[in-house]
C-alpha atoms as a PDB file:
ATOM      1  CA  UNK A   1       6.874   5.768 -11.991  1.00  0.00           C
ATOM      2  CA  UNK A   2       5.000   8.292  -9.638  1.00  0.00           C
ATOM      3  CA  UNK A   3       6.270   9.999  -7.248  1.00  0.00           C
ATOM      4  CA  UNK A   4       4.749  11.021  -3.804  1.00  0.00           C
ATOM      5  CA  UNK A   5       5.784  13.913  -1.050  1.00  0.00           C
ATOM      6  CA  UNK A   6       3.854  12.432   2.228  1.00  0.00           C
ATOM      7  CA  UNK A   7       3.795  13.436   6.073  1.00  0.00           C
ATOM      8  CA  UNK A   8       3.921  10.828   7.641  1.00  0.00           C
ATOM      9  CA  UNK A   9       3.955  10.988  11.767  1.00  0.00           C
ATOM     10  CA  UNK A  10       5.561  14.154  11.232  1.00  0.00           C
ATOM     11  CA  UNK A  11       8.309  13.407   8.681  1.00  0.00           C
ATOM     12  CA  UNK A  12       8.270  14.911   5.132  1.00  0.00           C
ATOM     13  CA  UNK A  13       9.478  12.032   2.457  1.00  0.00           C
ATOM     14  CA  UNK A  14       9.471  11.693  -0.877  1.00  0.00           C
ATOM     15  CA  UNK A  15       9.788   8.286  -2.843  1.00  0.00           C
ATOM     16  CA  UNK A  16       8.926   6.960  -5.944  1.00  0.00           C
ATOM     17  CA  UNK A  17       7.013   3.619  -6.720  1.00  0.00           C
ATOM     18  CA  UNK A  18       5.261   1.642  -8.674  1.00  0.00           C
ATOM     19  CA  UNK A  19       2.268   1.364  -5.987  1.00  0.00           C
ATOM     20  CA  UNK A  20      -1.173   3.401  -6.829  1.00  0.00           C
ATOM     21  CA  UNK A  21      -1.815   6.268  -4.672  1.00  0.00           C
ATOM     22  CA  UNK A  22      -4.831   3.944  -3.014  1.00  0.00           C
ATOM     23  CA  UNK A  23      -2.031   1.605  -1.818  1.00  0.00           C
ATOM     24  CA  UNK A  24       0.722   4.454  -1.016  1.00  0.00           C
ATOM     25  CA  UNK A  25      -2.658   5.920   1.409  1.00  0.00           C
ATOM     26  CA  UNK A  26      -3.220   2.456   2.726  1.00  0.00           C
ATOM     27  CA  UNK A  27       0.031   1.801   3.847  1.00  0.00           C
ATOM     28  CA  UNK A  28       0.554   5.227   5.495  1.00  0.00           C
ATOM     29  CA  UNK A  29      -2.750   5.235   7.393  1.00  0.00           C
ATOM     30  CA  UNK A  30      -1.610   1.277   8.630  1.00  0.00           C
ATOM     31  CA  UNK A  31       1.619   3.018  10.266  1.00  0.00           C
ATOM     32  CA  UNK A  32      -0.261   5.609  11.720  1.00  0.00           C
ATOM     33  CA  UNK A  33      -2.460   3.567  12.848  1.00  0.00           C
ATOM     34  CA  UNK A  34       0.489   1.503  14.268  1.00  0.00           C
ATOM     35  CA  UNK A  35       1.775   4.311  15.190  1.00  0.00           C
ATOM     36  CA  UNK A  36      -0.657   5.745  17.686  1.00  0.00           C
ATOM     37  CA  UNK A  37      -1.577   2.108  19.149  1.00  0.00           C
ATOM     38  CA  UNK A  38       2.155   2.093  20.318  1.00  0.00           C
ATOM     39  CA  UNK A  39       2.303   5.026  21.634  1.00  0.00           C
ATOM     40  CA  UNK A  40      -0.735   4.959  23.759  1.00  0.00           C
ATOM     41  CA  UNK A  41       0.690   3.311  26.410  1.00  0.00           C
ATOM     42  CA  UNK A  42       0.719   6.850  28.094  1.00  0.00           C
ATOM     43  CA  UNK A  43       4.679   6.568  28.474  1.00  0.00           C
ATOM     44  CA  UNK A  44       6.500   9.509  26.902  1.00  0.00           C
ATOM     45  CA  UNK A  45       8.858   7.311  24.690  1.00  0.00           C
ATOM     46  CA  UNK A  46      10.795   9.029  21.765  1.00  0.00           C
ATOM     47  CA  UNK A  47      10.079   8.786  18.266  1.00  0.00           C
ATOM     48  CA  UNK A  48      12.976   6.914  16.648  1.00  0.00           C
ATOM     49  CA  UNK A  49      12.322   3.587  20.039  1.00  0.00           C
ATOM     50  CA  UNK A  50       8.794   3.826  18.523  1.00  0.00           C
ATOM     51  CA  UNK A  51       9.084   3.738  15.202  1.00  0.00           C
ATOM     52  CA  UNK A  52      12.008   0.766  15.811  1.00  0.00           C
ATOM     53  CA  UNK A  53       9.220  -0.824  17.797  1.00  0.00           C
ATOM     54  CA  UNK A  54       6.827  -0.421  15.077  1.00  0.00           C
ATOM     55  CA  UNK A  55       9.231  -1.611  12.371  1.00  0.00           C
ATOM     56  CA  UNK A  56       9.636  -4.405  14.401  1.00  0.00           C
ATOM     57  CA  UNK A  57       6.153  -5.305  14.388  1.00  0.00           C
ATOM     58  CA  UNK A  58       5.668  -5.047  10.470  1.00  0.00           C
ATOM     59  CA  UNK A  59       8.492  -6.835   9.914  1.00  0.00           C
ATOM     60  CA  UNK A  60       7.060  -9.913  12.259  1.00  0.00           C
ATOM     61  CA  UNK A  61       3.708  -9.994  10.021  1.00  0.00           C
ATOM     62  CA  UNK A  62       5.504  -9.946   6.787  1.00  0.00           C
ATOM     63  CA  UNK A  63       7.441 -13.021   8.340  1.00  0.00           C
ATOM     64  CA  UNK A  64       4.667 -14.489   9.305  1.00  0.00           C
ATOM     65  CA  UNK A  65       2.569 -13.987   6.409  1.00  0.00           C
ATOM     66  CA  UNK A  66       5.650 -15.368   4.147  1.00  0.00           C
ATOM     67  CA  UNK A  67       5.560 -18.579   6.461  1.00  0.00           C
ATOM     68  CA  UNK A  68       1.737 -19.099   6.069  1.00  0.00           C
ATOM     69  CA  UNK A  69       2.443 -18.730   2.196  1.00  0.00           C
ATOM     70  CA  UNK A  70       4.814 -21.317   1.896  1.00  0.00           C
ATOM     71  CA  UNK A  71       2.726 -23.259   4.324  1.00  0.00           C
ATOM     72  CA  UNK A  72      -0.265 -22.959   1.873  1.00  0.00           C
ATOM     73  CA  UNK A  73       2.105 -23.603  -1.127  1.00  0.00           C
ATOM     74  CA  UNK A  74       2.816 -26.776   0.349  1.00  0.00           C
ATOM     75  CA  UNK A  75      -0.697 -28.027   0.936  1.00  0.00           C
ATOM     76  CA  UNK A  76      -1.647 -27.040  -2.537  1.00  0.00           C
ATOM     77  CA  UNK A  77       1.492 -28.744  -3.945  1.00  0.00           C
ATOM     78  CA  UNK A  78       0.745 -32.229  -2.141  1.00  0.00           C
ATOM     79  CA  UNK A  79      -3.109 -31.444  -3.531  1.00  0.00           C
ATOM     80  CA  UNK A  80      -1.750 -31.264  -6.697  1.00  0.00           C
ATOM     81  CA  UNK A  81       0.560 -33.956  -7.276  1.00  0.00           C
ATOM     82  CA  UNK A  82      -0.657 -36.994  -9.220  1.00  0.00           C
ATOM     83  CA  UNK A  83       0.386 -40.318  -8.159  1.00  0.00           C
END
């Protein structure tokens, strides 16, 4: 399993996974990303309220995406069933 030393928004970590580097990038230039849309509201707000914040958010589309799975499960399921 690789391993991978990142900054990310200033923090040194290192983790291991069983993600590609492509996908270990993508992920860290989405928080940035996240990140810096946040904090543009021009307000001076710590790091740890805006990385809560921003955990928040990713948290609400992997809910979200989970529901709209199962959603599309469903449809497919009642497609599939033979009467």
């Amino acid at each position: 399993m690789p391993q991978y030393t990142l900054n990310v928004l200033g923090l040194e970590i290192r983790f291991k996974t069983d993600a590609d580097e492509g996908r270990v990038d993508a992920a860290k230039a989405l928080v940035e990303d996240l990140f810096n849309q946040i904090s543009q509201g021009g307000k001076n707000i710590n790091k740890e309220i805006l990385l809560t914040v921003l955990a928040l958010s990713l948290a609400d589309d992997v809910l979200q995406a989970k529901s709209e799975l199962r959603s599309i499960e469903s449809k497919l399921g009642s497609l599939l069933k033979i009467d």
